[in-house]
Protein backbone atom coordinates (compact mmCIF):
# COMPACT_ATOMS: atom_id res chain seq x y z
CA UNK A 1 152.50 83.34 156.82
CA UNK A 2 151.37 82.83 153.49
CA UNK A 3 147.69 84.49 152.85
CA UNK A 4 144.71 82.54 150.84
CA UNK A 5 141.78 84.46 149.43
CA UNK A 6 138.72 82.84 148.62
CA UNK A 7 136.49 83.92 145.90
CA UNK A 8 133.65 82.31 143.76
CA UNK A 9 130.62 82.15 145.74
CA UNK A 10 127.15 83.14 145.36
CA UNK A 11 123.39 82.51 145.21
CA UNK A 12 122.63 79.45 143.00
CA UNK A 13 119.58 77.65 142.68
CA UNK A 14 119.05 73.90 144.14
CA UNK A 15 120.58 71.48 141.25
CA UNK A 16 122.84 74.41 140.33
CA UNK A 17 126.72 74.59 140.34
CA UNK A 18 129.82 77.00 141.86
CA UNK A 19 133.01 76.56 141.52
CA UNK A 20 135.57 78.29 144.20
CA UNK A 21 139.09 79.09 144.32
CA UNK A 22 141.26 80.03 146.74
CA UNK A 23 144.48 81.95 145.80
CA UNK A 24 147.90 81.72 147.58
CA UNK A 25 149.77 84.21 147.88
CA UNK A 26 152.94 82.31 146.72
CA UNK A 27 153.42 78.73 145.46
CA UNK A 28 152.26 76.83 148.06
CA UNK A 29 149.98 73.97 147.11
CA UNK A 30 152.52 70.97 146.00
CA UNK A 31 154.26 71.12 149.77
CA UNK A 32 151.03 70.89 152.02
CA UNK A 33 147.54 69.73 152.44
CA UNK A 34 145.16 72.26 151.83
CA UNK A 35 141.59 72.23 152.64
CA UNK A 36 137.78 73.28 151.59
CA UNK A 37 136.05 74.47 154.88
CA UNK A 38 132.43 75.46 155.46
CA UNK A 39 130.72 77.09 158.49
CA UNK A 40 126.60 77.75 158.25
CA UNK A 41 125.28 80.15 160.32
CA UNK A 42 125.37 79.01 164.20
CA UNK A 43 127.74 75.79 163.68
CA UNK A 44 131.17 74.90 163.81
CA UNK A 45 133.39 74.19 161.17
CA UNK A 46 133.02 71.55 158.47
CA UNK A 47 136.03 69.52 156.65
CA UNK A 48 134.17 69.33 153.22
CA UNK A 49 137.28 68.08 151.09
CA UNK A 50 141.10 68.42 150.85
CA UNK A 51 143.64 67.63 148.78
CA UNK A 52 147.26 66.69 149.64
CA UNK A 53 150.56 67.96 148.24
CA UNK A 54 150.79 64.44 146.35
CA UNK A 55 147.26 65.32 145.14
CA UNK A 56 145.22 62.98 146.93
CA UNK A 57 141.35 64.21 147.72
CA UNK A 58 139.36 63.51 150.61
CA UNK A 59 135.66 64.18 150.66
CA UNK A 60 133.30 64.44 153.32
CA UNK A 61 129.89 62.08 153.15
CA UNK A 62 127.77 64.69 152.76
CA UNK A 63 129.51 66.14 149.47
CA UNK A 64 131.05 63.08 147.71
CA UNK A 65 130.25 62.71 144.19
CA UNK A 66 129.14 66.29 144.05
CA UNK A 67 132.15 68.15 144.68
CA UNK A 68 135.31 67.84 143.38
CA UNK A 69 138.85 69.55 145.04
CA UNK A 70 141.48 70.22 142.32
CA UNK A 71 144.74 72.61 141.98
CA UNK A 72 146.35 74.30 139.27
CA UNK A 73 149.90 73.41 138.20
CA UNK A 74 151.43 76.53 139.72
CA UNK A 75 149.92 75.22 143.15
CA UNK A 76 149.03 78.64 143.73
CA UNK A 77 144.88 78.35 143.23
CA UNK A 78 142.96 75.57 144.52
CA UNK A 79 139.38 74.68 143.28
CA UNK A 80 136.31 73.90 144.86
CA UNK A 81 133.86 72.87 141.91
CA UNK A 82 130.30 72.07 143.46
CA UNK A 83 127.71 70.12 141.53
CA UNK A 84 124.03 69.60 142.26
CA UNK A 85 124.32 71.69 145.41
CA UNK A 86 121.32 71.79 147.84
CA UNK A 87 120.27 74.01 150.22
CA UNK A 88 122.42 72.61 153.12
CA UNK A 89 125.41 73.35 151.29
CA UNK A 90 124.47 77.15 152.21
CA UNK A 91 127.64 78.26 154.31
CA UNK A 92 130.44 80.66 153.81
CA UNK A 93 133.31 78.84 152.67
CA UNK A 94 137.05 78.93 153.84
CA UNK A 95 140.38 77.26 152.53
CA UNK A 96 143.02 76.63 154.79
CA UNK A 97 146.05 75.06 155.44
CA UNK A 98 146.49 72.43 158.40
CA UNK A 99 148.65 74.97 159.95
CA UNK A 100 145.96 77.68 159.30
CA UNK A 101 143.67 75.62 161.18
CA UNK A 102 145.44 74.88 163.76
CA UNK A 103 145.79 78.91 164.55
CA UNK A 104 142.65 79.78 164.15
CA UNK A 105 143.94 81.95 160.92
CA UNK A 106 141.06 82.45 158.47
CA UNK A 107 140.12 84.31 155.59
CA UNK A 108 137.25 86.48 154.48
CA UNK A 109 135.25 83.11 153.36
CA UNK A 110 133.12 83.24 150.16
CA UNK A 111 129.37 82.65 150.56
CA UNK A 112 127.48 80.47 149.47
CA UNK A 113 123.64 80.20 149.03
CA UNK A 114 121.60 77.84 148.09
CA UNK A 115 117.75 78.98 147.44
CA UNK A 116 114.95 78.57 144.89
């Protein structure tokens, strides 16, 4: 099974930006749908965004038109760029493919923190 490591996060002030990757560890982004995660502290999972192998994005209401999912061209990074982030967008963060999911397979996360 292919691994993904997430990297990128931090503490940021409200209003400021992060932007996230998550490495494969082959080419693997043109051929599935691969997708931005979070989990805060005492809740489930939350779909914030994915993008498909065709390169169609999907945002969840609570981050559209502040974040924005993108790949590179070797589909072997995928971006999480996060704009005017607030202090409920404090979480860790996970990629993950559909598969992934669906086995409860995770990586290390990246956290995020959002705090004046």
């Amino acid at each position: 099974q292919v691994q993904l490591v997430e990297s990128g996060g931090g503490l940021v002030q409200p209003g400021g930006s992060l932007r996230l990757s998550c490495a494969a560890s082959r080419r693997l982004f043109g051929t599935v749908t691969v997708g931005w995660y979070r989990q805060a502290s005492g809740k489930q999972f939350e779909l914030v965004a994915s993008i498909t192998s065709g390169g169609s994005a999907k945002y969840a209401d609570s981050v559209r038109g502040r974040f924005t999912i993108s790949r590179d061209n070797a589909e072997t990074t995928v971006y999480l760029q996060m704009n005017s982030l607030e202090p409920e967008d404090t979480a860790v963060y996970y990629c993950n493919t559909e598969l992934g999911r669906l086995l409860n397979s995770w990586g290390q996360g990246t956290q995020v923190t959002v705090s004046s």
